[in-house]
Protein backbone atom coordinates (compact mmCIF):
# COMPACT_ATOMS: atom_id res chain seq x y z
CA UNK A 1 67.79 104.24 -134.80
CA UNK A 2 71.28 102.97 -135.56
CA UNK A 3 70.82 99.27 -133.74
CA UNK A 4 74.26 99.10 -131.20
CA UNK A 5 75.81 101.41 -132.36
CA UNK A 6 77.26 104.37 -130.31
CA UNK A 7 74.98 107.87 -130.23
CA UNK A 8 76.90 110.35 -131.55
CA UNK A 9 77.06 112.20 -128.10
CA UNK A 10 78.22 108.68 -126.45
CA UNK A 11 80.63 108.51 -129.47
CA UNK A 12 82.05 112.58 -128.85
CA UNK A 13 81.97 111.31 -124.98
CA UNK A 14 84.07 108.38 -125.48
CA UNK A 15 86.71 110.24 -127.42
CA UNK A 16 86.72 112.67 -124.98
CA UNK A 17 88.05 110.60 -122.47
CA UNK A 18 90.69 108.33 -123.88
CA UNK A 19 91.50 111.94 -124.84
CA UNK A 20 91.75 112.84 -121.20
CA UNK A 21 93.69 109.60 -120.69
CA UNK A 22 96.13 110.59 -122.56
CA UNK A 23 96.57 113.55 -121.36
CA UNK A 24 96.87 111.76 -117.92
CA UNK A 25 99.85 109.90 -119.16
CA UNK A 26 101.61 112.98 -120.84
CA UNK A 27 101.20 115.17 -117.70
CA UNK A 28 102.48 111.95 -115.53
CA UNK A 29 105.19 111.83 -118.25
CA UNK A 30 105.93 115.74 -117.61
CA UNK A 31 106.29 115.52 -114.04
CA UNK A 32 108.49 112.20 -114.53
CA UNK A 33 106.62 109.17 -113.16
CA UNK A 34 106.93 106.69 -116.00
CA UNK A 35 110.26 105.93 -115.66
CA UNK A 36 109.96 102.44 -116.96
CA UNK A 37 108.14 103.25 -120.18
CA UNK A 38 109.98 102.81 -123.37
CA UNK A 39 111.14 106.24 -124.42
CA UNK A 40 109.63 105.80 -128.28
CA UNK A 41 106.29 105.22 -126.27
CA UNK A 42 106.85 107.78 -123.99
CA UNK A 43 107.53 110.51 -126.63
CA UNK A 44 104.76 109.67 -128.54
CA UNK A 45 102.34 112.17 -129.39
CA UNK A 46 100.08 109.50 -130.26
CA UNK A 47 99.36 105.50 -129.33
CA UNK A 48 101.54 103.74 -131.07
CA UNK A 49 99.29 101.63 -133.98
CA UNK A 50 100.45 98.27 -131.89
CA UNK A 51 98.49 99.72 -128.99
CA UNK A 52 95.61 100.19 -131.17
CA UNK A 53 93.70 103.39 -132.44
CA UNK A 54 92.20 105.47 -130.01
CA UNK A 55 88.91 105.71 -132.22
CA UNK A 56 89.07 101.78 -133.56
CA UNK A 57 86.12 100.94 -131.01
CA UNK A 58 84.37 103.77 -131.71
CA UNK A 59 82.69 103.89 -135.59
CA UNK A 60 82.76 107.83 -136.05
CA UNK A 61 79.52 108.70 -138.15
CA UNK A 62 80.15 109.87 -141.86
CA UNK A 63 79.45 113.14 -142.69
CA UNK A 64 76.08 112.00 -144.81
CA UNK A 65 74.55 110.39 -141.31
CA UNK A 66 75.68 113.53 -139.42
CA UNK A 67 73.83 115.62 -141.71
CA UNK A 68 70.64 113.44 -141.79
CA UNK A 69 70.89 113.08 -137.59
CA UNK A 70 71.26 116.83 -137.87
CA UNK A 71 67.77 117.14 -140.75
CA UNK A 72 65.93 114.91 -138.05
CA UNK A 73 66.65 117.06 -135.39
CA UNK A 74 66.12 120.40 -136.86
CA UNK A 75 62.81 118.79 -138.03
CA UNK A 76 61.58 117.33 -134.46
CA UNK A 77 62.73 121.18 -133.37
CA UNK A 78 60.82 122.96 -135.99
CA UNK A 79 57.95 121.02 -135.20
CA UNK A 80 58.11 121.60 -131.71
CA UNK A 81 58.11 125.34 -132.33
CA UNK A 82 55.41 125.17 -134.61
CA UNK A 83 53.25 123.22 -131.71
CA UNK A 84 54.39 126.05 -129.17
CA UNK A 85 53.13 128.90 -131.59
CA UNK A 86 49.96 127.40 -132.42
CA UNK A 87 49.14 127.39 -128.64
CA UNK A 88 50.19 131.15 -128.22
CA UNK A 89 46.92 132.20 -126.54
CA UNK A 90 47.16 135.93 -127.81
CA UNK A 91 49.05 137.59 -130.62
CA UNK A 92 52.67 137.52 -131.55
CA UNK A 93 54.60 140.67 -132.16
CA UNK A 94 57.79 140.69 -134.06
CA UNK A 95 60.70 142.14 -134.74
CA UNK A 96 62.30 142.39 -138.27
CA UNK A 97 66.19 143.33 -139.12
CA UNK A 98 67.60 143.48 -142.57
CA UNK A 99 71.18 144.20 -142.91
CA UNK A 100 74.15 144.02 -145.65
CA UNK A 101 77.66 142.79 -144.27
CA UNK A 102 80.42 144.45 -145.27
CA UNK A 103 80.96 141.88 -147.72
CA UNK A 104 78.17 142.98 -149.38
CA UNK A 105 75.64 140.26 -148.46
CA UNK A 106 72.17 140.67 -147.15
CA UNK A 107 70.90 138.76 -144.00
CA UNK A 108 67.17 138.95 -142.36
CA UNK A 109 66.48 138.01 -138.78
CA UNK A 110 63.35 137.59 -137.79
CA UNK A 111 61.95 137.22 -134.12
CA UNK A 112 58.87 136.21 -132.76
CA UNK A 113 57.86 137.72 -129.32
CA UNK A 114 54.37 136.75 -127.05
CA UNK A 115 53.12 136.27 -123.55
CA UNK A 116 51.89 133.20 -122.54
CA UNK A 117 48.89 132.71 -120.27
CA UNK A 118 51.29 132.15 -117.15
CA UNK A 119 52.06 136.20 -118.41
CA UNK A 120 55.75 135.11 -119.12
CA UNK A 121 57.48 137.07 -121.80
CA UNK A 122 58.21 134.80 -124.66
CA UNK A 123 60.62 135.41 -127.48
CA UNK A 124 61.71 133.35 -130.57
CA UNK A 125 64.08 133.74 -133.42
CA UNK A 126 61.62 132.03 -136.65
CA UNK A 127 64.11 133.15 -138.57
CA UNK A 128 67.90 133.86 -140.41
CA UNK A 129 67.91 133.83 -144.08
CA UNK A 130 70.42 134.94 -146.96
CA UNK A 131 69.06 138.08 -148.98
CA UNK A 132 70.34 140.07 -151.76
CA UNK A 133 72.17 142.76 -151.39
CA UNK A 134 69.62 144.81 -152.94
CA UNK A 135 67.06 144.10 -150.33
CA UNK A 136 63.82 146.08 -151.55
CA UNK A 137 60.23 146.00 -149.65
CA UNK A 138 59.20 143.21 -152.17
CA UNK A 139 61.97 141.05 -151.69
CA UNK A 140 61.57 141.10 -147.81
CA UNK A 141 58.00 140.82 -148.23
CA UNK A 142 58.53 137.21 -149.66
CA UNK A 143 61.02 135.71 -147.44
CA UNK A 144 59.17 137.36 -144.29
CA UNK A 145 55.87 136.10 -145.30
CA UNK A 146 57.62 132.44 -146.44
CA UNK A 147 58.69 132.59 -142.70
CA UNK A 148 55.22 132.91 -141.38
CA UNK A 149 53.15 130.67 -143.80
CA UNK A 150 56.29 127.86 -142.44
CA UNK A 151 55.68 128.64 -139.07
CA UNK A 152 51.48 128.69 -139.79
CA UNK A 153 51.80 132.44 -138.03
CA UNK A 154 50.46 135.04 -140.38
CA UNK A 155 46.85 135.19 -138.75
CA UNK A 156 48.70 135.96 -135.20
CA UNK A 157 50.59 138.82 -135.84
CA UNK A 158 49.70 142.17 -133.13
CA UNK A 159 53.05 144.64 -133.98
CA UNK A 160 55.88 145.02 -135.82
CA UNK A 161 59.22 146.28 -134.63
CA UNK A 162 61.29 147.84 -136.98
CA UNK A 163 64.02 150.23 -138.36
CA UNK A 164 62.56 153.43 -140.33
CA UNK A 165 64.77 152.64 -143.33
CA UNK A 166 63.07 153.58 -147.12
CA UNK A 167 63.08 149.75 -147.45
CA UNK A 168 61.42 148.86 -144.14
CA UNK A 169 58.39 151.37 -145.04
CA UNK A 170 57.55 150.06 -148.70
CA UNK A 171 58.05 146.38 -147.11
CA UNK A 172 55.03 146.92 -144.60
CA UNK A 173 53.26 148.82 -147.33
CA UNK A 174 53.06 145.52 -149.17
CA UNK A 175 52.33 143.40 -146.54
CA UNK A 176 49.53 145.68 -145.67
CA UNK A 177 47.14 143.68 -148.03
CA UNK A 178 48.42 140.30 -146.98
CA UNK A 179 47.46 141.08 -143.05
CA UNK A 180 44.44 142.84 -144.41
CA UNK A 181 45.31 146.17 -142.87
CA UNK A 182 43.78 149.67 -143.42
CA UNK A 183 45.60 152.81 -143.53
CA UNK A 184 43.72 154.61 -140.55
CA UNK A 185 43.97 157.98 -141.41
């Protein structure tokens, strides 16, 4: 993808050890075996720039590639998952959490959980999302459902585990028509 250049792993690896180089020489340094080294060297916390930089072989990524390395990889991932739920050969169950911090923001987790035909418990977090503090039934209704239409798992769903808060029950009671569920009295 990026020609010769370095992999951001080889990159982080190659740091790491003129890192651990270094650390050679200080700890040789400690214990008093580089007598002959220059002492401006030798009580250096870095290479001196005639020695060259540690990193000047290595082209460290700007933060712009990081983050598109990072998009592509998410992406490959997500897709991956989607696959993997697609194949689930029964239902999915999940369970829900809504919560406010103490700084007063919301959060939802949302985790997928299934058995696959080798009868191996399965489980999944589809997703982490930023609510509002005010998290009503409606509100989690849209971001849970947004979460299942990305993951193409609406039509799978078996059970739902939840708390019993006031929030939790008007949520399922409008996702009730979405999942085309009865009250069965």
């Amino acid at each position: 993808m990026f020609g010769n250049r370095l992999t951001f792993n080889q990159e982080l690896e190659q740091i790491r050890a003129e890192s651990e180089e270094r650390n050679a020489v200080r700890r040789e340094m400690d214990e008093g075996e580089l007598d002959d080294v220059p002492m401006e060297i030798a009580a250096a916390t870095s290479p001196p720039t005639s020695l060259g930089s540690p990193t000047s072989t290595v082209k460290i990524p700007s933060r712009f590639t990081l983050k598109a390395c990072l998009c592509a990889d998410f992406e490959k991932y997500r897709q991956k998952v989607k696959a993997e739920l697609a194949n689930v050969p029964g239902r999915i169950s999940l369970t829900l959490d809504p919560w406010t911090s103490v700084a007063q923001e919301g959060y939802l987790g949302l985790t997928a959980h299934w058995v696959t035909s080798g009868f191996e418990l399965q489980e999944l977090l589809l997703g982490f999302v930023s609510l509002p503090a005010e998290h009503t039934g409606e509100v989690l209704k849209e971001e849970v459902m947004s979460i299942l239409r990305d993951h193409g798992t609406a039509h799978k769903m078996f059970a739902w585990t939840m708390d019993g808060a006031v929030n939790m029950k008007a949520f399922f009671n409008d996702m009730k028509p979405d999942l085309n569920l009865r009250d069965r009295a």
